[in-house]
C-alpha atoms as a PDB file:
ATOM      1  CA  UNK A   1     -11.267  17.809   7.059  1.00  0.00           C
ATOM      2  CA  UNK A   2      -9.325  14.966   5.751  1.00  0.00           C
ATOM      3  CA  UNK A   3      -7.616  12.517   8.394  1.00  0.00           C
ATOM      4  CA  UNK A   4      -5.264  10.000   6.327  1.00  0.00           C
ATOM      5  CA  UNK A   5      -3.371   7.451   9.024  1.00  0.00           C
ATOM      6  CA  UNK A   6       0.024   5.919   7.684  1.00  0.00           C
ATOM      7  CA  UNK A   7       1.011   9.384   6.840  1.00  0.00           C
ATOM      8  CA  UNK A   8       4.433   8.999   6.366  1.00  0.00           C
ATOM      9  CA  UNK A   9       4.809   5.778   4.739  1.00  0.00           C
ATOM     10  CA  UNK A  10       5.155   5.017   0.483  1.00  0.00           C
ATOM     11  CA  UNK A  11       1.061   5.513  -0.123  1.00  0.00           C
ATOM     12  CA  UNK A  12       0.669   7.975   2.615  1.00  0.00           C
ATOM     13  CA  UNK A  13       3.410  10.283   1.798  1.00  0.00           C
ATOM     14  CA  UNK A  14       1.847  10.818  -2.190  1.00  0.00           C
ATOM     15  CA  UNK A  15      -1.875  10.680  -0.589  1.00  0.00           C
ATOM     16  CA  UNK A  16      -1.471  13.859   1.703  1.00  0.00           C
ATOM     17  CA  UNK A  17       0.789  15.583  -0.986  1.00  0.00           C
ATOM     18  CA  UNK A  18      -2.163  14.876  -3.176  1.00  0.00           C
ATOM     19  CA  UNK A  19      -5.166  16.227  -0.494  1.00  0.00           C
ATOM     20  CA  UNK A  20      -2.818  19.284   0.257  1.00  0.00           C
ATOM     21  CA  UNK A  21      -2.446  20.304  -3.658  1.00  0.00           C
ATOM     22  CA  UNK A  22      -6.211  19.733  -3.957  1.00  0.00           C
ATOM     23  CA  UNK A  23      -6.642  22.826  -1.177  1.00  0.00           C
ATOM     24  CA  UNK A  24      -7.915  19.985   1.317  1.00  0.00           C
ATOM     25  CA  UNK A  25      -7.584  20.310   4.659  1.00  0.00           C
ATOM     26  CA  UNK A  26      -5.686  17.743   5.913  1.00  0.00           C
ATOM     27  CA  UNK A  27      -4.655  15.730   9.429  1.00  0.00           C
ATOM     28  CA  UNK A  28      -1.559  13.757   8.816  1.00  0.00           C
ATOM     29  CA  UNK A  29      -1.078  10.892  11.155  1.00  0.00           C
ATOM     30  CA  UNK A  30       1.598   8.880  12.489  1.00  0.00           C
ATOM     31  CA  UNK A  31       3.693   6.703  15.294  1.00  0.00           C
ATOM     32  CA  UNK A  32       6.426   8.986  13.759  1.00  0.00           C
ATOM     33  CA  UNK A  33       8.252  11.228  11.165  1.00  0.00           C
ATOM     34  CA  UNK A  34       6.639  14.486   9.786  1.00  0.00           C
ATOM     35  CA  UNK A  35       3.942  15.258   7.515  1.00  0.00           C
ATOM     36  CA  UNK A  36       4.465  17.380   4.216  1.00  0.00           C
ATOM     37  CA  UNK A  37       4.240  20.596   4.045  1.00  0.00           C
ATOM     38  CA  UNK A  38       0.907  22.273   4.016  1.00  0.00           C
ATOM     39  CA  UNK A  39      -0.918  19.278   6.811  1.00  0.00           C
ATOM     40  CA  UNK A  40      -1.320  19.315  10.182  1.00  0.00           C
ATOM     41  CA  UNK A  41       0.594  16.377  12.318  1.00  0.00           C
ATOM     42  CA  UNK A  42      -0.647  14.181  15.119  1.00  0.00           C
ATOM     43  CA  UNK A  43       1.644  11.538  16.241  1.00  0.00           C
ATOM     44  CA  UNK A  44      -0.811   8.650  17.255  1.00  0.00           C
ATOM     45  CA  UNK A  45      -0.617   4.920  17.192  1.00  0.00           C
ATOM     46  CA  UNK A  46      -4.159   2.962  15.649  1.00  0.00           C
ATOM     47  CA  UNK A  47      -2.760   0.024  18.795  1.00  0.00           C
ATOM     48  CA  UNK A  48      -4.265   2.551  21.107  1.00  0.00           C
ATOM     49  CA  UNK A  49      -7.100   4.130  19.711  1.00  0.00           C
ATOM     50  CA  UNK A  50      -7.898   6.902  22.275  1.00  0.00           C
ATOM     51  CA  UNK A  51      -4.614   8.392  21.047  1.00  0.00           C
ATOM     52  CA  UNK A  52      -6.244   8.546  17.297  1.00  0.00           C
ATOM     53  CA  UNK A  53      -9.095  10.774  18.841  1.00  0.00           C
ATOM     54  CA  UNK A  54      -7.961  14.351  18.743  1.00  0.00           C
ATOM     55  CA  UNK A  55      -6.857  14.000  15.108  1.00  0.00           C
ATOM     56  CA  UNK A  56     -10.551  13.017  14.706  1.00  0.00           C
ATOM     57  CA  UNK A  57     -11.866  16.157  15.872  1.00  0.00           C
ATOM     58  CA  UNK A  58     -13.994  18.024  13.181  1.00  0.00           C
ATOM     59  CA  UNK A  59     -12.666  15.241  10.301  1.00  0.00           C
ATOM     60  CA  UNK A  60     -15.780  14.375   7.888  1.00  0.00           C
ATOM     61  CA  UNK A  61     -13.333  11.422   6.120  1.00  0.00           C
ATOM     62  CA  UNK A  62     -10.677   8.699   7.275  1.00  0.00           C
ATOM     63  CA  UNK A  63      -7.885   7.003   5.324  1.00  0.00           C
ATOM     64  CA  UNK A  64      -7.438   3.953   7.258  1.00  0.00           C
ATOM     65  CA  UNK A  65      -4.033   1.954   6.646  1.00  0.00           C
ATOM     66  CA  UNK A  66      -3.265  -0.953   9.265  1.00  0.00           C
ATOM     67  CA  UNK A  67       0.014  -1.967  10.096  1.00  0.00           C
ATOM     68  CA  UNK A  68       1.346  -5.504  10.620  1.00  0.00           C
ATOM     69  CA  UNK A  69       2.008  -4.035  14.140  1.00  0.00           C
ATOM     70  CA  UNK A  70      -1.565  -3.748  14.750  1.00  0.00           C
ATOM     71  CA  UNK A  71      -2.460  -6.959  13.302  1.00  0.00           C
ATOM     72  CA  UNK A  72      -0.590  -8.476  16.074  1.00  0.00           C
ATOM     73  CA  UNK A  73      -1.275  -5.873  18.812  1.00  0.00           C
ATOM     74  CA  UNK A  74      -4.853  -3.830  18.148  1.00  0.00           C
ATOM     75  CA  UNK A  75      -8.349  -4.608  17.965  1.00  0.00           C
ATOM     76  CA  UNK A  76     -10.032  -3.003  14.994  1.00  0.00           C
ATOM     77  CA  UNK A  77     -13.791  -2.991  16.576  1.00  0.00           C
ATOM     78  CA  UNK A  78     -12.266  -0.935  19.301  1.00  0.00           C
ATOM     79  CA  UNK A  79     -10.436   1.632  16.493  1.00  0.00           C
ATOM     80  CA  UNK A  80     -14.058   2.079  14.549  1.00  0.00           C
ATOM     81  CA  UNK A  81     -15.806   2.722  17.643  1.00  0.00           C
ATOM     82  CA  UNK A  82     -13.721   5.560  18.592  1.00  0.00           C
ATOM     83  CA  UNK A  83     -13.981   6.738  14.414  1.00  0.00           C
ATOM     84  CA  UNK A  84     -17.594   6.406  15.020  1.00  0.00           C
ATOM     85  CA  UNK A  85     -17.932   8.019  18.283  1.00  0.00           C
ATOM     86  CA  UNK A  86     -15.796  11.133  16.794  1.00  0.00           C
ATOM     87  CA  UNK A  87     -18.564  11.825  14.215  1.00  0.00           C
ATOM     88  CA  UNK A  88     -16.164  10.884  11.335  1.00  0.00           C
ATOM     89  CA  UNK A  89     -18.662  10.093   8.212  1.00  0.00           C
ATOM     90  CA  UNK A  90     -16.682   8.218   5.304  1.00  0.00           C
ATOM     91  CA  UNK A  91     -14.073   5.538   5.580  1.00  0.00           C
ATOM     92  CA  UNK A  92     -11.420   4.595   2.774  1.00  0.00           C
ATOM     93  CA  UNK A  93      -9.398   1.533   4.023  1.00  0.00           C
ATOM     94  CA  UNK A  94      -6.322   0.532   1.923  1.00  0.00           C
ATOM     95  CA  UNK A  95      -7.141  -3.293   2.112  1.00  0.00           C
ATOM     96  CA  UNK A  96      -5.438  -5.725  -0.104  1.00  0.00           C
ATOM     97  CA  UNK A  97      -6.031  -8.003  -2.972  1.00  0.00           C
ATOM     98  CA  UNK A  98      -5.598 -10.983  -1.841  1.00  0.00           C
ATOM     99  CA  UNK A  99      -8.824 -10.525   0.063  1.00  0.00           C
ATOM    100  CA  UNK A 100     -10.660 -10.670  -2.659  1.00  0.00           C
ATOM    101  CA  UNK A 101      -8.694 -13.671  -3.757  1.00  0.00           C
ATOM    102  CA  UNK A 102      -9.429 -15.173  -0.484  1.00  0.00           C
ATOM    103  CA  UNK A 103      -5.811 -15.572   0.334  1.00  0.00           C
ATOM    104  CA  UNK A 104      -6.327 -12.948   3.121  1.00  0.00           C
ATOM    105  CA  UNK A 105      -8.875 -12.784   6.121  1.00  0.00           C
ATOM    106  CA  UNK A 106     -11.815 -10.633   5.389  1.00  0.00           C
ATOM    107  CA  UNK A 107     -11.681  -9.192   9.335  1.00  0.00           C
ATOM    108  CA  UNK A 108     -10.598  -5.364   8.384  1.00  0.00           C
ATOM    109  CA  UNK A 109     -12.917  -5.186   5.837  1.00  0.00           C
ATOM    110  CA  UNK A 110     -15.842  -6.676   7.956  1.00  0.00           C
ATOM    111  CA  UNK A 111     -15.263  -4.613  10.638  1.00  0.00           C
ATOM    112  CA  UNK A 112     -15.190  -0.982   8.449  1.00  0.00           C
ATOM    113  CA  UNK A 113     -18.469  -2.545   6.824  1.00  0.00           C
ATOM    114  CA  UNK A 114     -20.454  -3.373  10.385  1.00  0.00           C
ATOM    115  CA  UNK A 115     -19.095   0.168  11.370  1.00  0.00           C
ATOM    116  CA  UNK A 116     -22.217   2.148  10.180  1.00  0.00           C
ATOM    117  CA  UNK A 117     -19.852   4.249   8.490  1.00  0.00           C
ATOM    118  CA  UNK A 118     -19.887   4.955   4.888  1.00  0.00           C
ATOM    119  CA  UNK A 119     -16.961   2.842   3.474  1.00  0.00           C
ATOM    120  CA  UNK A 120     -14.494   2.290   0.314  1.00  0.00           C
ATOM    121  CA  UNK A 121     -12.134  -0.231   0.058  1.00  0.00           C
ATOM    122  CA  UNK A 122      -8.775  -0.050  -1.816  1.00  0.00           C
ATOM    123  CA  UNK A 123      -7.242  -3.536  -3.074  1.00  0.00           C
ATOM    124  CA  UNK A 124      -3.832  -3.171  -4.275  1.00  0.00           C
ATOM    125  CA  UNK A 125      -1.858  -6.377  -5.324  1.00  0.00           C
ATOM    126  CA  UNK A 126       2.235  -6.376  -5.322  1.00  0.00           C
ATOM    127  CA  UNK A 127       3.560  -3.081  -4.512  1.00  0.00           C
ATOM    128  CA  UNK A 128       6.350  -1.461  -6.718  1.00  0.00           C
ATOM    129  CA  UNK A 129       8.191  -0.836  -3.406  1.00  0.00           C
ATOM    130  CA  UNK A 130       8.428  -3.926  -2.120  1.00  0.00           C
ATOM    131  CA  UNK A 131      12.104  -3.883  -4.324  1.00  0.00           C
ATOM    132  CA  UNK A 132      13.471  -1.690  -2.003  1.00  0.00           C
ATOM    133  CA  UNK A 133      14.512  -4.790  -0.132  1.00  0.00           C
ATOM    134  CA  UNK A 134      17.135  -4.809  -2.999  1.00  0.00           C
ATOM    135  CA  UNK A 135      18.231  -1.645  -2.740  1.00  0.00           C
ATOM    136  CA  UNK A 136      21.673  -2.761  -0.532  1.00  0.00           C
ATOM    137  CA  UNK A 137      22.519  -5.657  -2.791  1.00  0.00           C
ATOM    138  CA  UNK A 138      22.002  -3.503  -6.069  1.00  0.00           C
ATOM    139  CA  UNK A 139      24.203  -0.668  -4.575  1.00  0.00           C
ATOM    140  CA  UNK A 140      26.894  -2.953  -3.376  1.00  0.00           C
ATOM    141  CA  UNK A 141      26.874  -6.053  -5.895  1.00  0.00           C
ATOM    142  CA  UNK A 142      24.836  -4.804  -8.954  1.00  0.00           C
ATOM    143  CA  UNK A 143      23.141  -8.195  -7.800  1.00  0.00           C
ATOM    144  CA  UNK A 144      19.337  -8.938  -7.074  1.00  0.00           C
ATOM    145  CA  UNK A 145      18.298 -11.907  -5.574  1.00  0.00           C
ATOM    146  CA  UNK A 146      14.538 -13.269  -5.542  1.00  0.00           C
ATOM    147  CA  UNK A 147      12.281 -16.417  -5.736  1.00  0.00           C
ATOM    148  CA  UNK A 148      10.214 -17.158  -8.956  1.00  0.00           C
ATOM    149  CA  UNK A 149      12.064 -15.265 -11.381  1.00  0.00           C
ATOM    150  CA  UNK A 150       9.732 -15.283 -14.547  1.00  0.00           C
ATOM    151  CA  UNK A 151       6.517 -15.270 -12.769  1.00  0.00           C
ATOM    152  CA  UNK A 152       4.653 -11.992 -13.405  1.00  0.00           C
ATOM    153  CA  UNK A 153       2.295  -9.820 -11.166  1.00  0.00           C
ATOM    154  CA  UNK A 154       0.921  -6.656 -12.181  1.00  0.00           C
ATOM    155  CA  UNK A 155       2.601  -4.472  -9.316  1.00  0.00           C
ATOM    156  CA  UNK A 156       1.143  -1.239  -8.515  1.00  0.00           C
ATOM    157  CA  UNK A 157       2.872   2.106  -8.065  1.00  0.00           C
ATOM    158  CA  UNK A 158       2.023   3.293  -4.341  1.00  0.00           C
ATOM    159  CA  UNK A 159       1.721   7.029  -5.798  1.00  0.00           C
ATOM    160  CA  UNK A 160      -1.133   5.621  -7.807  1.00  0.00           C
ATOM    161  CA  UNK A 161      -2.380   4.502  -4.653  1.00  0.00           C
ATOM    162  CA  UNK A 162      -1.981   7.295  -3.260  1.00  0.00           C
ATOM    163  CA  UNK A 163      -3.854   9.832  -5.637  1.00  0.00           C
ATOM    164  CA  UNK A 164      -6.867   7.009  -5.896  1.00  0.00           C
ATOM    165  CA  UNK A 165      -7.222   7.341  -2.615  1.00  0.00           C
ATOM    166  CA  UNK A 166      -6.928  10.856  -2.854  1.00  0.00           C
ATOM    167  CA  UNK A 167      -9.986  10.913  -5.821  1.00  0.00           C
ATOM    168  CA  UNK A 168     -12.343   8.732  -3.419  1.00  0.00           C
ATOM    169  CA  UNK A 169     -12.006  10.491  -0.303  1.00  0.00           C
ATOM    170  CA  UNK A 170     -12.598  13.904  -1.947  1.00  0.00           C
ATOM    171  CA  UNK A 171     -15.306  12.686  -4.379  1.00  0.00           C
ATOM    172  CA  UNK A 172     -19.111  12.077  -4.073  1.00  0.00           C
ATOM    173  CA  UNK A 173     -20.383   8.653  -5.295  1.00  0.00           C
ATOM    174  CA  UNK A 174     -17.606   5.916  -3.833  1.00  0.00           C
ATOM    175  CA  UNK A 175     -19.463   4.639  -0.705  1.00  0.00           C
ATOM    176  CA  UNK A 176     -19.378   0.789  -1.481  1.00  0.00           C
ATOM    177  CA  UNK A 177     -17.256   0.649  -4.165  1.00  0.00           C
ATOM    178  CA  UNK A 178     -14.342  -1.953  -3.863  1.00  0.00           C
ATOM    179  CA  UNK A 179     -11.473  -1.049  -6.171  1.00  0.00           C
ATOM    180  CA  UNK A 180      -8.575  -3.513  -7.370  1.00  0.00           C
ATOM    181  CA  UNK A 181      -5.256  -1.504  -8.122  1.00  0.00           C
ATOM    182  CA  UNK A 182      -2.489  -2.742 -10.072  1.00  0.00           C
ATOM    183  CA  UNK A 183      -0.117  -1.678 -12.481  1.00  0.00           C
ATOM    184  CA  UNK A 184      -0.488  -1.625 -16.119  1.00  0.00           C
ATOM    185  CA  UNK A 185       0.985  -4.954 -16.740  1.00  0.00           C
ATOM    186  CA  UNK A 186       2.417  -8.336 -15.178  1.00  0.00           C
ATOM    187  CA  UNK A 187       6.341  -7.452 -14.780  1.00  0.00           C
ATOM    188  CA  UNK A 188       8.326 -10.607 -13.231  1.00  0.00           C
ATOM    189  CA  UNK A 189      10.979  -9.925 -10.663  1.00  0.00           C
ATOM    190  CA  UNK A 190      13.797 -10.972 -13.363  1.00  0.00           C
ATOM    191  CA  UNK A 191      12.307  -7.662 -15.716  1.00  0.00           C
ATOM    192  CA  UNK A 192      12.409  -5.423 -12.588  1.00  0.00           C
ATOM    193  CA  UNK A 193      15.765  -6.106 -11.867  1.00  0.00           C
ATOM    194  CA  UNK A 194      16.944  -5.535 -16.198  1.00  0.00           C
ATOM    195  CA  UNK A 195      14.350  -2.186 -15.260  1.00  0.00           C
ATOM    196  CA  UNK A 196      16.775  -1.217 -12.031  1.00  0.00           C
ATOM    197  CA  UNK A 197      19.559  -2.005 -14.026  1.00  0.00           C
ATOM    198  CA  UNK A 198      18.624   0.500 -16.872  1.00  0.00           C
ATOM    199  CA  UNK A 199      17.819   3.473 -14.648  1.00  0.00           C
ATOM    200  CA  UNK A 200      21.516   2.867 -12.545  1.00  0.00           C
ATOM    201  CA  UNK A 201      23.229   2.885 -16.093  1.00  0.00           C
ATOM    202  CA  UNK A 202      24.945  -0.982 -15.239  1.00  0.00           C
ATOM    203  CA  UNK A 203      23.747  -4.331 -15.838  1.00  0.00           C
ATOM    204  CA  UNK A 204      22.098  -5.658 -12.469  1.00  0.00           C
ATOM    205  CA  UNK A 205      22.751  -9.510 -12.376  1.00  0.00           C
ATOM    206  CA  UNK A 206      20.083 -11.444 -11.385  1.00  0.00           C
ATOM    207  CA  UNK A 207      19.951 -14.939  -9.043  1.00  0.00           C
ATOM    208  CA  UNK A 208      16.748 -16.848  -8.536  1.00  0.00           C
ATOM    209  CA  UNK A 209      16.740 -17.937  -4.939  1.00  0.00           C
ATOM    210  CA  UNK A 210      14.944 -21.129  -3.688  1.00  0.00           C
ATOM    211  CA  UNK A 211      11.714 -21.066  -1.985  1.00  0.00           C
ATOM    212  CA  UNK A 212      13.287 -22.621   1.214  1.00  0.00           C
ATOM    213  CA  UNK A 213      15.898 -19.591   0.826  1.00  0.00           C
ATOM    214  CA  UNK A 214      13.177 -17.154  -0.028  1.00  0.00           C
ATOM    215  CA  UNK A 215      11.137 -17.805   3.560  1.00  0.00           C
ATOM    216  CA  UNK A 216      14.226 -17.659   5.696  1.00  0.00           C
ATOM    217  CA  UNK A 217      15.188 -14.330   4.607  1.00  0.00           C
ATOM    218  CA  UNK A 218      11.380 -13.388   4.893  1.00  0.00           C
ATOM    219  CA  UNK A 219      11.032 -14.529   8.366  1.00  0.00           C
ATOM    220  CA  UNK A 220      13.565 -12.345   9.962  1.00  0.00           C
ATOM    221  CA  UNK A 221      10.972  -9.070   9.164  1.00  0.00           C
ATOM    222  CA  UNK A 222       7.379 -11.164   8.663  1.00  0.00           C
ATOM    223  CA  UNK A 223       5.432 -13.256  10.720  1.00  0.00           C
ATOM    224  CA  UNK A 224       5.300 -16.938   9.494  1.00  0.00           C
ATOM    225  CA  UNK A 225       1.427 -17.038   8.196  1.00  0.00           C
ATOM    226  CA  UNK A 226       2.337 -13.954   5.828  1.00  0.00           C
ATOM    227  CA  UNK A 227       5.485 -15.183   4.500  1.00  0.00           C
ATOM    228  CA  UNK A 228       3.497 -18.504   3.307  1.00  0.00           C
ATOM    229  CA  UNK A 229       0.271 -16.784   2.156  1.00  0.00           C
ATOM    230  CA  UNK A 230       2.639 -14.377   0.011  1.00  0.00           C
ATOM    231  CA  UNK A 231       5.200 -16.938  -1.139  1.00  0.00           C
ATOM    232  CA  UNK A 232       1.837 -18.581  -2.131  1.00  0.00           C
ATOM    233  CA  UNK A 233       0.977 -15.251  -4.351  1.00  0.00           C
ATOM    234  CA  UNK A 234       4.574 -14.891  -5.693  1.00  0.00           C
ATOM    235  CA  UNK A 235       5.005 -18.266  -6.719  1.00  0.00           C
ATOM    236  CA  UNK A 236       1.821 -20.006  -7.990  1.00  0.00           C
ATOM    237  CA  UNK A 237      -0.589 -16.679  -8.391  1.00  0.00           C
ATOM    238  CA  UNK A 238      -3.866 -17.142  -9.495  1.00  0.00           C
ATOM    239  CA  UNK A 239      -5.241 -16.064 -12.410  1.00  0.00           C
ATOM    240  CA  UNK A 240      -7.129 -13.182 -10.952  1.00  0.00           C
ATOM    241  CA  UNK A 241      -3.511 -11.771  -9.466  1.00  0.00           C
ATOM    242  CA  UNK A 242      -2.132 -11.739 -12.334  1.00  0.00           C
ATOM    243  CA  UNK A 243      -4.925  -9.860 -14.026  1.00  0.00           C
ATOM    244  CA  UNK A 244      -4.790  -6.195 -15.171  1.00  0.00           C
ATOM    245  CA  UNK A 245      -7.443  -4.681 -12.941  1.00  0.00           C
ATOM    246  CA  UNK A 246      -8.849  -1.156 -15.060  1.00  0.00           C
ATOM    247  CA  UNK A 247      -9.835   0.364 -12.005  1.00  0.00           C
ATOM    248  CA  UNK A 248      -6.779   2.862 -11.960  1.00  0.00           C
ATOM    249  CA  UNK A 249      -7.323   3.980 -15.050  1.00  0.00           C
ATOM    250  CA  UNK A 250     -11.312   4.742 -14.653  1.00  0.00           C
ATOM    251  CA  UNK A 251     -10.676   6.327 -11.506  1.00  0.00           C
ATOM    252  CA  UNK A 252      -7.334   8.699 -12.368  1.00  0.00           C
ATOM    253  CA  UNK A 253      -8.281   8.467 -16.404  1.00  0.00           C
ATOM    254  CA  UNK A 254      -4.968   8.049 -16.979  1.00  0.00           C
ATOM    255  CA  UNK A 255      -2.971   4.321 -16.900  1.00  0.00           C
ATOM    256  CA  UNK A 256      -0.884   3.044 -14.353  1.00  0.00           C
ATOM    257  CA  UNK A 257       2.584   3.747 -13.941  1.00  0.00           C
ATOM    258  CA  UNK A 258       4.661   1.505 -15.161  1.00  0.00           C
ATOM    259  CA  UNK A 259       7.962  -0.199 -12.981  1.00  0.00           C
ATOM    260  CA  UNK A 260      10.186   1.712 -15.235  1.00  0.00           C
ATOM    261  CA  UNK A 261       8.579   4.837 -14.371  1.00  0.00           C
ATOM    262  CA  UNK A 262       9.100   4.227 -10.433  1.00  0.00           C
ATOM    263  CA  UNK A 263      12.196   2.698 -10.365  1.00  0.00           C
ATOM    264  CA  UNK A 264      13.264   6.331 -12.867  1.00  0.00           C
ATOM    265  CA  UNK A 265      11.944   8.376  -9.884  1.00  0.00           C
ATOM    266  CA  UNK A 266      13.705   5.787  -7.247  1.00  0.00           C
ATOM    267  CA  UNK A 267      16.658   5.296  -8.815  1.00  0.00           C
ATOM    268  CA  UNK A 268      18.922   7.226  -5.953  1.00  0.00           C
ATOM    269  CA  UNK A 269      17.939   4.188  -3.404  1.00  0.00           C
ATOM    270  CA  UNK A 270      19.805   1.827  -5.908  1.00  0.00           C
ATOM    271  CA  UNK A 271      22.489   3.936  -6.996  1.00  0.00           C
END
C-alpha cells in the first residue's frame, strides 16, 4: 500500500490518479477535501504526527509533501519517527531545487536521509501553477502583472510531478536517487502570459512590476525569508535554474510538458 500526503493539492491530485490507474492500492491523505475516486481517505495533518499513523497502517511506501504550514508549526524528526515506527519501508519526498542550488535549507532532506528509511528525493524548480495567482486579473482585465519579465526558468508541469513520483514509488531501483524536474524549456513570465492569452482566444497585456512591488504583494501569503530567497530565483537565477534538467524525460521516456500544454488543460481558471 501506497500512502501519498498532500493528496489533494496540484502534484497530489495527478499522483494518486496515477497510483489508482496503475491498480495500486492507495491511502490518500489530507487536512481536507476528498481523494479521487478509487483511494482510500484519511484526513490527517503532518503538524501532528500521531494523526498521520492510522493511514500508515500496512503502507510499504510514503509520498511525503511538507507544507509551509509545517515549516512554521511541525518538527520533521518527530513525523519520521512515527513513519518509522509504523513499519513504512520507502520514502519519496517532493523536495525542491533550490536545495540543490543551496538557496534552500537542506533540513527535510537530512532528516528523510538519517531516517533509516529507504529514500528518493524529488527536486522540482518553478511550478507551472504558480500562474494561477493570475487567474483573477486575466479573467477580469486580460492583464498579468509580474516581476522580471524576460527572465526564463524552465517551469515544471505538477502532473509531471505527479506521475514521476508515481514511477519511483512503484518501481524497484530509486532508493538514493535525487531527481531535478523541470519543464522542457526556460519560458519567461512575459511568454506565459502571450501562452494564457492564446488558449483564452484574447490578447493578455502584460506589466512588469517592480521588485519592491513584487515582495509586497508576496508578503500578504509568504513568510518574509521565502519571498527573498524566491525573488532571488526569479530575478537573478543561476545558471543551474535555468538549466533543462533530463531527468523527466529518462524517468517518464517521454518530454516534459510544455506551458502551452498546461495552461490548454487550465484554461477555464483564466477564462
Amino acid at each position: 500500500m501506497i500512502v501519498v500526503t498532500g493528496a489533494t493539492g496540484n502534484v497530489g491530485q495527478p499522483l494518486v490518479r496515477a497510483l489508482v490507474d496503475a491498480g495500486e492500492d492507495v491511502t490518500a491523505v489530507s487536512r481536507r477535501g476528498a481523494a479521487e475516486v478509487g483511494a482510500r481517505f484519511h484526513r490527517a495533518d503532518l503538524v501532528e504526527p500521531e494523526t498521520l499513523k492510522p493511514a500508515l497502517d500496512g503502507a510499504e511506501a510514503l509520498f511525503l509533501l511538507i507544507s509551509s504550514d509545517f515549516m512554521a508549526k511541525g518538527n520533521i524528526h518527530d513525523l519520521m519517527a512515527v513513519v518509522r515506527d509504523a513499519g513504512v519501508q520507502r520514502v519519496v519526498l517532493l523536495s525542491s531545487q533550490g536545495v540543490g542550488t543551496q538557496r534552500h535549507p537542506s533540513d527535510l532532506e537530512d532528516a528523510v536521509k538519517q531516517s533509516g528509511l529507504q529514500w528518493t528525493m524529488l527536486r522540482p524548480g518553478n511550478f507551472n501553477s504558480n500562474t494561477f495567482q493570475w487567474a483573477d486579473m486575466v479573467r477580469t482585465q486580460r492583464v498579468v502583472e509580474a516581476p522580471f519579465a524576460d527572465v526564463a526558468l524552465p517551469a515544471v508541469d505538477p502532473v509531471d510531478i505527479g506521475e514521476v513520483a508515481a514511477r519511483v514509488l512503484r518501481e524497484p531501483g530509486h532508493e538514493g536517487g535525487i531527481y531535478t524536474l523541470t519543464g522542457p524549456e526556460a519560458i519567461s513570465p512575459r511568454q506565459q502570459a502571450a501562452a494564457i492569452g492564446d488558449v483564452v482566444g484574447e490578447p493578455v497585456r502584460f506589466v512588469e512590476q517592480s521588485r519592491m512591488d513584487a515582495r509586497a504583494r508576496m508578503l500578504q501569503y509568504m513568510p518574509e525569508p521565502v519571498v527573498e530567497i524566491t525573488l532571488g530565483i526569479l530575478g537573478a537565477p543561476s545558471a543551474a535554474e535555468q538549466r533543462v534538467s533530463p531527468d523527466v524525460e529518462r524517468l517518464l521516456g517521454r518530454p516534459p510538458r510544455t506551458y502551452a500544454d498546461w495552461a490548454a488543460r487550465n484554461v477555464v481558471a483564466f477564462k
